[in-house]
Protein backbone atom coordinates (compact mmCIF):
# COMPACT_ATOMS: atom_id res chain seq x y z
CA UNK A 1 36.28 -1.94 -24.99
CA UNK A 2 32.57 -0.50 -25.94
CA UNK A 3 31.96 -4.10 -25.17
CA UNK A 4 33.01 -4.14 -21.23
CA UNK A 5 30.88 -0.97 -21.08
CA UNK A 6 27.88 -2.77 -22.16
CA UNK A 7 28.02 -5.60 -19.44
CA UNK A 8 27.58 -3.28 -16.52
CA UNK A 9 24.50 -1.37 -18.52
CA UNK A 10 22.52 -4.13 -19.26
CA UNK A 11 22.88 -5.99 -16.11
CA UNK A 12 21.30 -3.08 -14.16
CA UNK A 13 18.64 -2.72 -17.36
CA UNK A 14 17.82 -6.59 -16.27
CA UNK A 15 17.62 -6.26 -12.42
CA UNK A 16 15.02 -2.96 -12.59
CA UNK A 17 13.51 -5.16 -14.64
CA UNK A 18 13.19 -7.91 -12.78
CA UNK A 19 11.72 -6.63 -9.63
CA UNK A 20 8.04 -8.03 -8.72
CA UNK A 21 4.58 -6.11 -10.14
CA UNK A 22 3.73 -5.64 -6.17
CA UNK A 23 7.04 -2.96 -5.48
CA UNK A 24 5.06 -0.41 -7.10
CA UNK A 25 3.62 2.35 -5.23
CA UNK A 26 0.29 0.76 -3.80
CA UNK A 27 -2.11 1.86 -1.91
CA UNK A 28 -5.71 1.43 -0.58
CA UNK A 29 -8.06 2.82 1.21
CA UNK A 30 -10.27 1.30 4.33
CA UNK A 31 -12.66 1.99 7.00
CA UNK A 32 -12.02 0.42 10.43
CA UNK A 33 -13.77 0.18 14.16
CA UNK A 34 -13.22 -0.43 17.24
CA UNK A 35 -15.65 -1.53 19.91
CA UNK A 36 -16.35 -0.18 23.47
CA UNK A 37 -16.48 2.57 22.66
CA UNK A 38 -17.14 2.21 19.41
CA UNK A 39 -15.20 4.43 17.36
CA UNK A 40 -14.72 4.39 13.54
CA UNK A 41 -11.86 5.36 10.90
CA UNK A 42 -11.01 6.22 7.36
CA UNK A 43 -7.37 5.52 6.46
CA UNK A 44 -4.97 5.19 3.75
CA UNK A 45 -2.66 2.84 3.88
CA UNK A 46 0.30 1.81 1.42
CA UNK A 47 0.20 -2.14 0.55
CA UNK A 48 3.62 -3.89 -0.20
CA UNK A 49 1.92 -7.32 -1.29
CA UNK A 50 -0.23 -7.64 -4.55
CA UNK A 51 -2.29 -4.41 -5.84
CA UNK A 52 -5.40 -6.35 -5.13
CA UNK A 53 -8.39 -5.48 -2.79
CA UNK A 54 -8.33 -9.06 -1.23
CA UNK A 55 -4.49 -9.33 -1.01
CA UNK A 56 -4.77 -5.69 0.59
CA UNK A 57 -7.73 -6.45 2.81
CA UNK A 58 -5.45 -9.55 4.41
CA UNK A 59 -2.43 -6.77 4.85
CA UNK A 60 -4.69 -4.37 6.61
CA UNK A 61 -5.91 -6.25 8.71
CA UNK A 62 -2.62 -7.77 10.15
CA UNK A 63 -1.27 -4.44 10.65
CA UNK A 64 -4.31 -1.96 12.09
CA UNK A 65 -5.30 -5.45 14.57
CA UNK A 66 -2.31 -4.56 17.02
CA UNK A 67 -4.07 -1.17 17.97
CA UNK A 68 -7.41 -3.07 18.45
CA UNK A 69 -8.74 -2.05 15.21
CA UNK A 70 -10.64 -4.63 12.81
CA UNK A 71 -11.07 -3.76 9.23
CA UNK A 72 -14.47 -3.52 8.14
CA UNK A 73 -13.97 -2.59 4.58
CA UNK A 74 -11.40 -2.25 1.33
CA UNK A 75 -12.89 1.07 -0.80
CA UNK A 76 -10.09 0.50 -3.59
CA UNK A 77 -6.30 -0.04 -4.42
CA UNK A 78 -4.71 2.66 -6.27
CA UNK A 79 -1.50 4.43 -7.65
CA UNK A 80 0.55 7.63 -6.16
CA UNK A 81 -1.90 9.62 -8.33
CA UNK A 82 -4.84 9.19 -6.16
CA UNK A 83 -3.16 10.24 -2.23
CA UNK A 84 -3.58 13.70 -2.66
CA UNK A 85 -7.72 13.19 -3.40
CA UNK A 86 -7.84 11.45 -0.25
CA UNK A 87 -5.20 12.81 2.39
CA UNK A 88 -7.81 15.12 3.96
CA UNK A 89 -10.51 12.52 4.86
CA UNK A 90 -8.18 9.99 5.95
CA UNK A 91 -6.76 12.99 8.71
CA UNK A 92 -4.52 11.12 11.00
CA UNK A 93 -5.03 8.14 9.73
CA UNK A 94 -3.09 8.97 6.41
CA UNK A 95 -0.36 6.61 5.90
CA UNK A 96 -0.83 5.81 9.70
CA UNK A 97 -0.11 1.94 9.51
């Protein structure tokens, strides 16, 4: 009996477990333009690929282009733990894209 328990326990231990390293809160930060007028941005954007600045840099771009935006630079990839620092500079553009 304890043993049918066990099956149902340790299958769901396995599956958190095997969800990929880039389904953890990520998150990076950016500055953007547009030209004619030019205008310029700070945002903060969450990534669903890898936790890397170059991986992030390709994910920004494909979704701030559609608004005529073009990414001019990755600050950093972070954790949860460092929105809060940044919500107030990033305005409107806070979790924006």
């Amino acid at each position: 009996m304890k043993q049918n328990l066990l099956i149902p326990a340790l299958a769901a231990a396995l599956l958190s477990l095997s969800s990929p390293a880039q389904a953890a809160d990520c998150y990076a930060d950016y500055k953007a333009k547009q030209d004619n007028p030019l205008r310029l941005h700070y945002g903060v954007i969450q990534i669903s690929g890898a936790c890397k600045k170059k991986a992030a840099r390709q994910e920004i771009q494909a979704r701030i282009a559609p608004a005529g935006w073009k990414l001019l630079n990755v600050l950093s990839v972070f954790g949860p733990e460092g929105l809060q620092q940044r919500k107030a500079n990033a305005g409107s553009y806070y979790l924006r894209f």
